[in-house]
C-alpha atoms as a PDB file:
ATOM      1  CA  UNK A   1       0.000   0.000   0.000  1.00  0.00           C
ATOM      2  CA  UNK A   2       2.702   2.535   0.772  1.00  0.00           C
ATOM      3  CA  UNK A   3       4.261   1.627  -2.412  1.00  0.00           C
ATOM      4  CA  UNK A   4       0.931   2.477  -4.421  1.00  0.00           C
ATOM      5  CA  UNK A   5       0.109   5.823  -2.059  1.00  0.00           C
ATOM      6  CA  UNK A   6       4.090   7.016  -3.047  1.00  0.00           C
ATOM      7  CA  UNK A   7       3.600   6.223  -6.993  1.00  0.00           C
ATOM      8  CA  UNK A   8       0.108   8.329  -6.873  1.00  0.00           C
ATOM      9  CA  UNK A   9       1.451  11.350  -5.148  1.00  0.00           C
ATOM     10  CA  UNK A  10       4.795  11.520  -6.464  1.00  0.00           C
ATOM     11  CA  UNK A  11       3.227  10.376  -9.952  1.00  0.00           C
ATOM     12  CA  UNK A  12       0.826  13.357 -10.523  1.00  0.00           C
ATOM     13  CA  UNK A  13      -1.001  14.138 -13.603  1.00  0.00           C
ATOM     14  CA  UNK A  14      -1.793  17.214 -14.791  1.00  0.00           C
ATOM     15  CA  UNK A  15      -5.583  18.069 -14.458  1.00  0.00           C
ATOM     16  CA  UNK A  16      -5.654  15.168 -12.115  1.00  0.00           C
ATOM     17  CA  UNK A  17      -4.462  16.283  -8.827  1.00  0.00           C
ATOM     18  CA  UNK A  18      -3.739  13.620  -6.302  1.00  0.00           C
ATOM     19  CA  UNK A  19      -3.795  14.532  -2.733  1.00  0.00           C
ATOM     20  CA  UNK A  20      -3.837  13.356   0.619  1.00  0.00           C
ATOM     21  CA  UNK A  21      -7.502  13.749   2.846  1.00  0.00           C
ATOM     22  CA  UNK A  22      -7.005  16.115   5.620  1.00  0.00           C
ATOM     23  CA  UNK A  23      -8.630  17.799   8.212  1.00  0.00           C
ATOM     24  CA  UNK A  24      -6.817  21.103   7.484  1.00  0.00           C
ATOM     25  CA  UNK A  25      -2.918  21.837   5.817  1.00  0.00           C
ATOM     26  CA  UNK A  26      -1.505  19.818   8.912  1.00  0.00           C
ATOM     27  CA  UNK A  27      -3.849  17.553  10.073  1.00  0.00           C
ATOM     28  CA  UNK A  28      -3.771  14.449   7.891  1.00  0.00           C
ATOM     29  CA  UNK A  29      -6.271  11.667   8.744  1.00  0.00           C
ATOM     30  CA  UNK A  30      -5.888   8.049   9.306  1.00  0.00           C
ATOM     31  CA  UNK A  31      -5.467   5.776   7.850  1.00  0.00           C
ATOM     32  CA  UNK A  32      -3.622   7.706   5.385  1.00  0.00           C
ATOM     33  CA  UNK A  33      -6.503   8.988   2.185  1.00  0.00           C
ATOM     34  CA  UNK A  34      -5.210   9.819  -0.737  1.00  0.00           C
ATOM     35  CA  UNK A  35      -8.087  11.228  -3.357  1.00  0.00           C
ATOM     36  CA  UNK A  36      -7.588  11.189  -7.115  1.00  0.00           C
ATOM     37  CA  UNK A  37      -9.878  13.038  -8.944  1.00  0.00           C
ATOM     38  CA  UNK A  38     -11.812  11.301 -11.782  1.00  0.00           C
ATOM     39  CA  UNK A  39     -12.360  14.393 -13.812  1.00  0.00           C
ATOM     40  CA  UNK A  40      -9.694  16.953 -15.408  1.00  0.00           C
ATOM     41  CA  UNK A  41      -9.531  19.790 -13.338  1.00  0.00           C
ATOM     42  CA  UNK A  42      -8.981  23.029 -15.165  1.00  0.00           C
ATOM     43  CA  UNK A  43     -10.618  26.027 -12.950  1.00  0.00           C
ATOM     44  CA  UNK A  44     -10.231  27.006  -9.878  1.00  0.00           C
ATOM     45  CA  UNK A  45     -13.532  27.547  -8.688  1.00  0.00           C
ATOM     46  CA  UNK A  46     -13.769  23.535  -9.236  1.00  0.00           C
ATOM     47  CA  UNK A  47     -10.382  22.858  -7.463  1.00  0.00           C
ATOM     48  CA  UNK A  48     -11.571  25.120  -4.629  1.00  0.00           C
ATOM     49  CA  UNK A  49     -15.194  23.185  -4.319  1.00  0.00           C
ATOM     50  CA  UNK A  50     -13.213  19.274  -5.073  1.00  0.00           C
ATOM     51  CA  UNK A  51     -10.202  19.939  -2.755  1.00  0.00           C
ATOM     52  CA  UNK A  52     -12.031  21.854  -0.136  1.00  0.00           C
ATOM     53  CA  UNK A  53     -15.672  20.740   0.530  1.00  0.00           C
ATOM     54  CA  UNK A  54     -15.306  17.420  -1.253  1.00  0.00           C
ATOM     55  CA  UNK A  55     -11.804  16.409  -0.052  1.00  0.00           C
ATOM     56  CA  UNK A  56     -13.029  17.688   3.708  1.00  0.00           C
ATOM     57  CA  UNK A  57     -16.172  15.357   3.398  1.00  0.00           C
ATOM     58  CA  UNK A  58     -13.953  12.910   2.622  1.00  0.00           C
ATOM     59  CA  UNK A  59     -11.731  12.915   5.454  1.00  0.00           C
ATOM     60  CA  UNK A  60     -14.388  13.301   8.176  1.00  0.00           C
ATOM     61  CA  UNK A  61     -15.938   9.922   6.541  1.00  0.00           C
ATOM     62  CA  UNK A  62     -12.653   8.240   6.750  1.00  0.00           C
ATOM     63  CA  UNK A  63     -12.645   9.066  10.253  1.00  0.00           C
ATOM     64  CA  UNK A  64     -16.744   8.171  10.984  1.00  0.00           C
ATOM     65  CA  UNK A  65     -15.274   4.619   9.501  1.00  0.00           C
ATOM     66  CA  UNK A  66     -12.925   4.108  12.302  1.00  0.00           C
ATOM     67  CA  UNK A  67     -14.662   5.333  14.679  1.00  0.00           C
ATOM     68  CA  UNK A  68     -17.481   2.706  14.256  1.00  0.00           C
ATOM     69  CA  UNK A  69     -15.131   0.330  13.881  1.00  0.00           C
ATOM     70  CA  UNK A  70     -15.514  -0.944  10.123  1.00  0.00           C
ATOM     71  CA  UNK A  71     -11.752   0.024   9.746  1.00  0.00           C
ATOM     72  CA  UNK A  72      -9.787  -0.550  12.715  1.00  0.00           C
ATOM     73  CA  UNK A  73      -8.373   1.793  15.278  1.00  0.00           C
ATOM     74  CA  UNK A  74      -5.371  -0.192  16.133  1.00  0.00           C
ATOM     75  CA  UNK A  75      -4.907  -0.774  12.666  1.00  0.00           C
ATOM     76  CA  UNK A  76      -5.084   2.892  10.712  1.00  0.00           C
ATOM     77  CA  UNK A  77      -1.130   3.348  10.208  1.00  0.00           C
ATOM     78  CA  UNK A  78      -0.863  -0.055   8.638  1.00  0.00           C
ATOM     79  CA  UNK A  79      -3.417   0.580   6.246  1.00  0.00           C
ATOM     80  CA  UNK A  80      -4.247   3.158   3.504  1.00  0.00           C
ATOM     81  CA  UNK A  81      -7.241   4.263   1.479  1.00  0.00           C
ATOM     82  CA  UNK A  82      -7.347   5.149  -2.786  1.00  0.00           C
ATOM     83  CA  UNK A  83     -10.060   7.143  -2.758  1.00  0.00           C
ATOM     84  CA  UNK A  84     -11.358   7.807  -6.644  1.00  0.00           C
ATOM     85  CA  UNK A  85     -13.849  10.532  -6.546  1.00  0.00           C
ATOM     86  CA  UNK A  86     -16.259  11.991  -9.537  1.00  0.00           C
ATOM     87  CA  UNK A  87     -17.541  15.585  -8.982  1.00  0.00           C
ATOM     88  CA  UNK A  88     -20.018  16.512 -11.320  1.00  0.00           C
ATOM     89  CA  UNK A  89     -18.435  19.486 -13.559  1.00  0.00           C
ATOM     90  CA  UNK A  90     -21.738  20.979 -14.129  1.00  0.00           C
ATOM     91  CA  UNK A  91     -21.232  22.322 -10.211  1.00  0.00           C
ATOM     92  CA  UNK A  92     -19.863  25.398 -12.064  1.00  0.00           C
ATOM     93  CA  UNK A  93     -23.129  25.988 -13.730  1.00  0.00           C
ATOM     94  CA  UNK A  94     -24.227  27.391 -10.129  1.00  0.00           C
ATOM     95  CA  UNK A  95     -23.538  30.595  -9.512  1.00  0.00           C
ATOM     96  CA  UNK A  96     -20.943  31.641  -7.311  1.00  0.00           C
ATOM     97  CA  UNK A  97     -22.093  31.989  -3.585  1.00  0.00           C
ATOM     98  CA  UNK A  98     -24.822  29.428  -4.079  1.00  0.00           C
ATOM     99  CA  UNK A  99     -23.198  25.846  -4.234  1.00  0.00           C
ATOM    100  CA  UNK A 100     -24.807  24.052  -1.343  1.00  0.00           C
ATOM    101  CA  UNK A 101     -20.975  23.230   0.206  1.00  0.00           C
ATOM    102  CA  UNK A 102     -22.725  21.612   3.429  1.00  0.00           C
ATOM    103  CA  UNK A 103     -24.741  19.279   1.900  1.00  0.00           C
ATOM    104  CA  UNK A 104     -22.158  18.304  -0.363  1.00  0.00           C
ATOM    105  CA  UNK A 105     -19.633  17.649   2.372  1.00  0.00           C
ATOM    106  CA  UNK A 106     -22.494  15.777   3.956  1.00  0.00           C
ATOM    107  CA  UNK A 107     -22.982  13.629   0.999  1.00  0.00           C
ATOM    108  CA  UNK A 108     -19.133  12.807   0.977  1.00  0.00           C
ATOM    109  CA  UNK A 109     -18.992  12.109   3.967  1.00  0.00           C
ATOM    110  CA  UNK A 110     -21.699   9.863   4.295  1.00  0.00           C
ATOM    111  CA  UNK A 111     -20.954   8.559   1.428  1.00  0.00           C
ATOM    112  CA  UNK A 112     -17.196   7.542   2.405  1.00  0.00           C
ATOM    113  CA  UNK A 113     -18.310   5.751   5.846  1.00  0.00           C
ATOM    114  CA  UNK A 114     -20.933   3.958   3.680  1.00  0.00           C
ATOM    115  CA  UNK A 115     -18.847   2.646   0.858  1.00  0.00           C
ATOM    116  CA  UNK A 116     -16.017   2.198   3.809  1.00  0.00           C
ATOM    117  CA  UNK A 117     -18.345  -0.349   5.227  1.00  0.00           C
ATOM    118  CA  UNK A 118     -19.666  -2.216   2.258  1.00  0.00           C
ATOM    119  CA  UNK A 119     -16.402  -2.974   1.676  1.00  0.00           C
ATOM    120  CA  UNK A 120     -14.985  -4.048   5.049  1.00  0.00           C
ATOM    121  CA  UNK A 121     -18.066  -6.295   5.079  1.00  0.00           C
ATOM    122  CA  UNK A 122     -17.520  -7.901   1.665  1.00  0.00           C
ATOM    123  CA  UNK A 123     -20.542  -6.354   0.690  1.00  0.00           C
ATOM    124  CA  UNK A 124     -22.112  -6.785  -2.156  1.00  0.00           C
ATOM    125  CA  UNK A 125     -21.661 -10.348  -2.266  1.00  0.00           C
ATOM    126  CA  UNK A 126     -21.352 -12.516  -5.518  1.00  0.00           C
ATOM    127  CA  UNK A 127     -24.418 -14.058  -4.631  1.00  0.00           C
ATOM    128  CA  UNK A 128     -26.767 -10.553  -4.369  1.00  0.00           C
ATOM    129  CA  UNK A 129     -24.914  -9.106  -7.722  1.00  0.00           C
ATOM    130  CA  UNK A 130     -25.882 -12.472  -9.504  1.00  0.00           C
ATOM    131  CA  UNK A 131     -29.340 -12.062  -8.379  1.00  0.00           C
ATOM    132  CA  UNK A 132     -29.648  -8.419  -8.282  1.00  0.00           C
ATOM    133  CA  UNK A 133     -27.783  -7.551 -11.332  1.00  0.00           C
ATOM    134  CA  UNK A 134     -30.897  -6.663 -13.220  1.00  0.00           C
ATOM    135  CA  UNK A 135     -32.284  -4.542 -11.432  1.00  0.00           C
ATOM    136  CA  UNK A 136     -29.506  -2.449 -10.053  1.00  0.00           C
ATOM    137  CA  UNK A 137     -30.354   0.807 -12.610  1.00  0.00           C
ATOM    138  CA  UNK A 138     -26.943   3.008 -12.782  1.00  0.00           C
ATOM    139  CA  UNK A 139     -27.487   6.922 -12.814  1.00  0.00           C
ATOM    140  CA  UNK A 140     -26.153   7.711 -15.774  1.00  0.00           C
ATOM    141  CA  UNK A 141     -26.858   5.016 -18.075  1.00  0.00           C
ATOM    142  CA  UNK A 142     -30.532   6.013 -16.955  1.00  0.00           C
ATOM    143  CA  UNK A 143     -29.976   9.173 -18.543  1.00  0.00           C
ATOM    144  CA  UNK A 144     -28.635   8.136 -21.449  1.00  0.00           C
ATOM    145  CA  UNK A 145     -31.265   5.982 -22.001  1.00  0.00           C
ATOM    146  CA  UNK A 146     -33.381   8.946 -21.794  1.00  0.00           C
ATOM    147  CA  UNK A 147     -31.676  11.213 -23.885  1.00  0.00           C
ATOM    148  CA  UNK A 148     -30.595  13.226 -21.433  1.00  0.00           C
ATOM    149  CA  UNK A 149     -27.140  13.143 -21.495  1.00  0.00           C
END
């Protein structure tokens, strides 16, 4: 793990920043986060809204993990975390001042101690994919389908 966390930060990419989840500029969590952005970042207001409310929602989820125990306390300097997150670009289609930042940290967060504990659980199993596979709609093949995208 320490070998992949090293090749991601020292191996950055232009318009995809890697960085580490932290609290603030000197408070890293643990286990150590590092977020790589699925989308090429090219403006600052996005970098400010991704590495800022995003990357802080992030962290505090990381942290909700341990803390109810799906990864484990004694355990959080021996592991590490690849965090791949998608932020919609069309966030800079709101106008300035009006991007809901705490209910998008809230929906990172959650969504980071959710996914957190799916996978510390195994979860989904083989067995629900296989029968659930069907009917498991994903967002934005719905809106293709639609003509919407």
């Amino acid at each position: 793990m320490g070998h992949a966390l090293a090749q991601l930060i020292g191996g950055q990419v232009k318009g995809h920043t890697r960085v580490f989840a932290i609290l603030d500029s000197d408070v890293q969590v643990r286990p150590a986060t590092v977020m790589v952005s699925k989308v090429t970042v090219k403006d600052a207001r996005y970098t400010g809204i991704l590495m800022g409310t995003v990357q802080a929602g992030i962290a505090h989820g990381v942290l909700d993990a341990v803390r109810a125990g799906d990864l484990p306390k004694d355990k959080v300097n021996d592991l590490g975390i690849i965090y791949s997150v998608w932020l919609d670009p069309a966030v800079l289609a709101v106008p300035q001042g009006e991007v809901d930042h705490a209910g998008l940290f809230r929906v990172h967060r959650e969504a980071t101690a959710k996914v957190i504990r799916k996978a510390m659980r195994g979860e989904p199993t083989i067995d629900w994919l296989l029968e659930n596979q069907d009917k498991v709609e994903h967002y934005f093949h719905q809106l293709g389908l639609e003509g919407k995208l």
